[in-house]
C-alpha atoms as a PDB file:
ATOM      1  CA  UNK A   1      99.259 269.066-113.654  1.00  0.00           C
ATOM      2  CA  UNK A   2     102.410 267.829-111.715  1.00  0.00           C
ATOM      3  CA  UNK A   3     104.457 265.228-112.176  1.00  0.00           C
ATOM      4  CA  UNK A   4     102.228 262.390-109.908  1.00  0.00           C
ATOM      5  CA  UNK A   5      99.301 263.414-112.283  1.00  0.00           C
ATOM      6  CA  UNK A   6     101.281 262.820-115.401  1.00  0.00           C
ATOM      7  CA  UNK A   7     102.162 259.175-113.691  1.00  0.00           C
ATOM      8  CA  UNK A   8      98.601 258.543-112.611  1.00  0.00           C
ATOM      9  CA  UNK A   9      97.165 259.075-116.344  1.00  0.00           C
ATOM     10  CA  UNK A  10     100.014 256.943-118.040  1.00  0.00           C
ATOM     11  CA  UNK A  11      98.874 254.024-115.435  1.00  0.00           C
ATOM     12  CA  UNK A  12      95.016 254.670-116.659  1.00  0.00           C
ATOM     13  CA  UNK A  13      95.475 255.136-120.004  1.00  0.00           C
ATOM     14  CA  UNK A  14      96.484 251.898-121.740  1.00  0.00           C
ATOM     15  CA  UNK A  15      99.708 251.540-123.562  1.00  0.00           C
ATOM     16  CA  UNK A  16      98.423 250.351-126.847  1.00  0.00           C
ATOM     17  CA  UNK A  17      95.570 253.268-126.581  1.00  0.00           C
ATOM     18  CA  UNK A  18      98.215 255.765-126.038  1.00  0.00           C
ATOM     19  CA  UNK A  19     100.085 254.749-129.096  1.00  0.00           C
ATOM     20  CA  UNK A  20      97.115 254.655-131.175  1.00  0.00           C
ATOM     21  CA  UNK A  21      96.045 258.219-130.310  1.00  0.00           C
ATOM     22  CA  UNK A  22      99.895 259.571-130.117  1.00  0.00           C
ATOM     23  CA  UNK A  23      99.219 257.855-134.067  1.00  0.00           C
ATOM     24  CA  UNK A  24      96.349 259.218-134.985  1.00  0.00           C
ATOM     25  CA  UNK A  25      98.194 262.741-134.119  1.00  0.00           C
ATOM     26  CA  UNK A  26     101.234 262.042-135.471  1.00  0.00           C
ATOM     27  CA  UNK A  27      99.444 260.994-139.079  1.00  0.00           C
ATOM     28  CA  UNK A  28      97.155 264.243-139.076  1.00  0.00           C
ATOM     29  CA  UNK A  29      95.418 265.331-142.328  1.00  0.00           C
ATOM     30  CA  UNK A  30      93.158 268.124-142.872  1.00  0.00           C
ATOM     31  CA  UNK A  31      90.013 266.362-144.593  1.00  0.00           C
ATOM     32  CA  UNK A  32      88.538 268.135-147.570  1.00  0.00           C
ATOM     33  CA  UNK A  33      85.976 269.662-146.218  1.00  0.00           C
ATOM     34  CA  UNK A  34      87.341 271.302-143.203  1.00  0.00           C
ATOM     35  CA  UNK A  35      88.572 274.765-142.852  1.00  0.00           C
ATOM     36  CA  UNK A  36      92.094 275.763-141.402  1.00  0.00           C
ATOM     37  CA  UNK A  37      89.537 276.571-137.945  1.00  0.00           C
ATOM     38  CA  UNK A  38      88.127 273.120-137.993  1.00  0.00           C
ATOM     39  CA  UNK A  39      90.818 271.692-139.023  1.00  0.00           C
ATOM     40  CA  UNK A  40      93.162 273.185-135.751  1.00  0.00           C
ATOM     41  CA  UNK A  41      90.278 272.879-133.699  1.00  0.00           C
ATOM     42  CA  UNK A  42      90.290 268.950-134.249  1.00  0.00           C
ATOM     43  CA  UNK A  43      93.919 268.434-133.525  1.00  0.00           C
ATOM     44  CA  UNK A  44      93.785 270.156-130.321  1.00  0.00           C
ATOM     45  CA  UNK A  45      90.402 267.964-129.467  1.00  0.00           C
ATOM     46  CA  UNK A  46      93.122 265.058-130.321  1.00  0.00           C
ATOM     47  CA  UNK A  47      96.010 266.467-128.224  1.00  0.00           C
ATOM     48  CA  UNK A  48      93.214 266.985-125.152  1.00  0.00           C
ATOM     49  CA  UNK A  49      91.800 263.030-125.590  1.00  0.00           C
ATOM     50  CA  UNK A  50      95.568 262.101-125.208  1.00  0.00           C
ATOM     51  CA  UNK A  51      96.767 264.334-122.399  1.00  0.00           C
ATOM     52  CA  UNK A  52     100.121 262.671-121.686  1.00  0.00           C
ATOM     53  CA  UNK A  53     101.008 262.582-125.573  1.00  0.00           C
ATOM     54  CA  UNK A  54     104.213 264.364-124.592  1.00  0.00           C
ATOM     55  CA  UNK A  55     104.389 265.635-127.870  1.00  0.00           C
ATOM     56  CA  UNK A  56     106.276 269.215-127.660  1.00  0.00           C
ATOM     57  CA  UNK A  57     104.621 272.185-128.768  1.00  0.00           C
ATOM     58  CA  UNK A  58     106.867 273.253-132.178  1.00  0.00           C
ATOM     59  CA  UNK A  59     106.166 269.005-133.276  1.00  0.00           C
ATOM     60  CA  UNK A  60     102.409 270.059-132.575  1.00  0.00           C
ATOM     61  CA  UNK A  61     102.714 273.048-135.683  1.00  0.00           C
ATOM     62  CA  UNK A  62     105.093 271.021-137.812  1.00  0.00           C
ATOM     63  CA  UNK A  63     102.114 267.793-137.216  1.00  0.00           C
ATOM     64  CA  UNK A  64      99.416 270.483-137.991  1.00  0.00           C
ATOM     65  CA  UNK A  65     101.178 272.445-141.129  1.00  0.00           C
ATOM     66  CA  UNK A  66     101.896 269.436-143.256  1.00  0.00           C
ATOM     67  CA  UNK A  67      99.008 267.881-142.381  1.00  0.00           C
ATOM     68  CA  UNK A  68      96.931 270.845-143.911  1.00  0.00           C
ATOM     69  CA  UNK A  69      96.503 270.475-147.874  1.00  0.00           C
ATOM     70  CA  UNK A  70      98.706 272.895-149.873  1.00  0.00           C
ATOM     71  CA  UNK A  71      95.935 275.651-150.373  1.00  0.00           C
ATOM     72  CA  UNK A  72      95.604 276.300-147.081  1.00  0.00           C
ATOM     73  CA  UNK A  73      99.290 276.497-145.991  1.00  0.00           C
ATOM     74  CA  UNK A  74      99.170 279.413-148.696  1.00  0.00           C
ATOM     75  CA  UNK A  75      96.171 280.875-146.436  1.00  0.00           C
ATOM     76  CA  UNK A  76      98.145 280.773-142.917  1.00  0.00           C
ATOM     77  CA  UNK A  77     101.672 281.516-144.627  1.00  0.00           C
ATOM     78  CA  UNK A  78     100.126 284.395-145.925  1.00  0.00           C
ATOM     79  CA  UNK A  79      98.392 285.771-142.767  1.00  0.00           C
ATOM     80  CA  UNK A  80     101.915 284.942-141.068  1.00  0.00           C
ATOM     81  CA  UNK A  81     103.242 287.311-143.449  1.00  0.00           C
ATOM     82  CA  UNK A  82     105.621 284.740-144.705  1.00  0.00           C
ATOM     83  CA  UNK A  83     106.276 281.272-143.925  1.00  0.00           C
ATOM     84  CA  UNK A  84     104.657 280.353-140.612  1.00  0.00           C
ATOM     85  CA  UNK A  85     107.443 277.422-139.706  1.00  0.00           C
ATOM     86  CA  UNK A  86     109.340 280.495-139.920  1.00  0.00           C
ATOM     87  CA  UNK A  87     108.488 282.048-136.841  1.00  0.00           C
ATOM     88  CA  UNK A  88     108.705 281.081-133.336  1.00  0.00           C
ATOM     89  CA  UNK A  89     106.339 278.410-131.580  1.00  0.00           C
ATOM     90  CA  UNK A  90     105.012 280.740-129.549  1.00  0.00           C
ATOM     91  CA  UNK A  91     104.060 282.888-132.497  1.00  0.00           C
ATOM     92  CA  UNK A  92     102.881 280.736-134.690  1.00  0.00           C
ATOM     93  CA  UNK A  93     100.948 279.325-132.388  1.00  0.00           C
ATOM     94  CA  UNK A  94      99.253 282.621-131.481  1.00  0.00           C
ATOM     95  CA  UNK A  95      98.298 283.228-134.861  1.00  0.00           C
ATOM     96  CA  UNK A  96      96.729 279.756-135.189  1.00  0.00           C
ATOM     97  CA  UNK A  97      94.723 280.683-131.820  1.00  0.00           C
ATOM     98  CA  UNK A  98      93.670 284.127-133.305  1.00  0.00           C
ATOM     99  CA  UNK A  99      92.854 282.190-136.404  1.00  0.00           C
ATOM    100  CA  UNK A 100      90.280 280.439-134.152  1.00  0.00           C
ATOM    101  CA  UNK A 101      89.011 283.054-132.628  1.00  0.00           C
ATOM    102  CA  UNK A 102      88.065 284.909-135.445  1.00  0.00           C
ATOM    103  CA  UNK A 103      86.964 282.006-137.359  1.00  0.00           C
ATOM    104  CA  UNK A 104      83.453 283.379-138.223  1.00  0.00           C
ATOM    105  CA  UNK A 105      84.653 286.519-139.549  1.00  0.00           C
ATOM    106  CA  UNK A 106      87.204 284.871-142.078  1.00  0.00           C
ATOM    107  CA  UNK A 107      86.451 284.079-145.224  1.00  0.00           C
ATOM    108  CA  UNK A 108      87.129 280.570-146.563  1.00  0.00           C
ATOM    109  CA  UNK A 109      90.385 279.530-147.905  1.00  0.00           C
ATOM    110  CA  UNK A 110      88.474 279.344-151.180  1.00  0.00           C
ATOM    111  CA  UNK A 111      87.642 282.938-151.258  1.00  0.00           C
ATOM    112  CA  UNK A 112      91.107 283.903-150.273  1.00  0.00           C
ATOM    113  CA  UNK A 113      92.609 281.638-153.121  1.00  0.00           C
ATOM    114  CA  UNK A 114      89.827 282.941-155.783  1.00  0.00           C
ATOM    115  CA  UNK A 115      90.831 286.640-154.675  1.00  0.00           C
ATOM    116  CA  UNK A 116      94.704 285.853-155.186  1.00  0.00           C
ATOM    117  CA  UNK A 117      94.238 284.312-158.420  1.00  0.00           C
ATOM    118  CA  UNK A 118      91.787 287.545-159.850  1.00  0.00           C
ATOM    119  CA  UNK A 119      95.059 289.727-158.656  1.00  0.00           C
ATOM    120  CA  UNK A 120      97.336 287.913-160.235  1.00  0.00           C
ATOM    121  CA  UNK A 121      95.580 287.435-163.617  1.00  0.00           C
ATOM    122  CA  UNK A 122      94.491 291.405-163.715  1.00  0.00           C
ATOM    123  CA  UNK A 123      98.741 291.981-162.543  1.00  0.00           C
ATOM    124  CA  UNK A 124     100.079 290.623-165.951  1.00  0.00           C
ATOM    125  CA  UNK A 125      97.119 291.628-168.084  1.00  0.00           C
ATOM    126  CA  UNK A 126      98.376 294.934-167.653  1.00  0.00           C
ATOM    127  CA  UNK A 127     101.851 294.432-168.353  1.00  0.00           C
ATOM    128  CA  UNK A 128     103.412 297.485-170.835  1.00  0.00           C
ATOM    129  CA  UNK A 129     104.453 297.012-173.923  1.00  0.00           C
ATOM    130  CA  UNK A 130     108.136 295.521-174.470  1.00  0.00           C
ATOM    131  CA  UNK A 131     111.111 298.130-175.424  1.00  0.00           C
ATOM    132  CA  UNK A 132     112.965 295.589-177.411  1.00  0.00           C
ATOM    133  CA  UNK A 133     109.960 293.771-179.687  1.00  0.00           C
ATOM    134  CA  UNK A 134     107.090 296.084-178.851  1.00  0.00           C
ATOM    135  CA  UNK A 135     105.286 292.852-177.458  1.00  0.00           C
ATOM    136  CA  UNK A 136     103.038 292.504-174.287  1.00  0.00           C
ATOM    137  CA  UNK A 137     105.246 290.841-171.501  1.00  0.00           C
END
């Protein structure tokens, strides 16, 4: 799109529509039930209904990251290998697309948690016995 087209859909579009939908992005929340797939998939669906948002691409992953409940940060900081704000746009944004793509083959956040949570338990069961008191921790 040039710059005409971007002037042509601001004169369809009407101003108080535009603010509600640059809103409804702006105050993103992943819903309960959706994955980190859905959930990206439905911002973008947003971003495409309002296609003269003008909202720059790194506001796009800060709207979508702390819109996403706590859990599944964990799930995309951890397949970032580290915090995902942390990386580049471009990156992070890649990773969210791959995300996508491979969305049938990933198994829910819940799984991944669940998973985490078994390591961690069976990591300080076997802690050794303590020099100083002979006690497990």
């Amino acid at each position: 799109m040039g710059p005409d087209d971007s002037e042509v859909l601001k004169q369809i579009f009407f101003p108080a529509k535009t603010t509600k939908l640059r809103q409804d992005i702006s105050n993103f929340l992943q819903t309960n039930t959706e994955s980190v797939y859905q959930a990206w998939k439905r911002l973008k669906a947003m971003l495409r209904k309002c296609p003269h948002h003008d909202i720059p691409e790194h506001m796009q992953l800060y709207i979508f990251y702390h819109g996403l409940k706590p859990s599944a940060r964990n799930v995309i900081d951890a397949a970032a290998g580290g915090s995902v704000m942390g990386k580049i746009t471009e990156e992070a944004l890649q990773l969210l697309n791959e995300i996508s793509e491979n969305a049938i083959q990933w198994p829910s956040e819940r799984v991944i948690i669940k998973k985490a949570a078994m390591v961690n338990t069976q990591q300080s069961n076997q802690s050794e016995a303590c020099d100083m008191c002979g006690g497990n921790h």
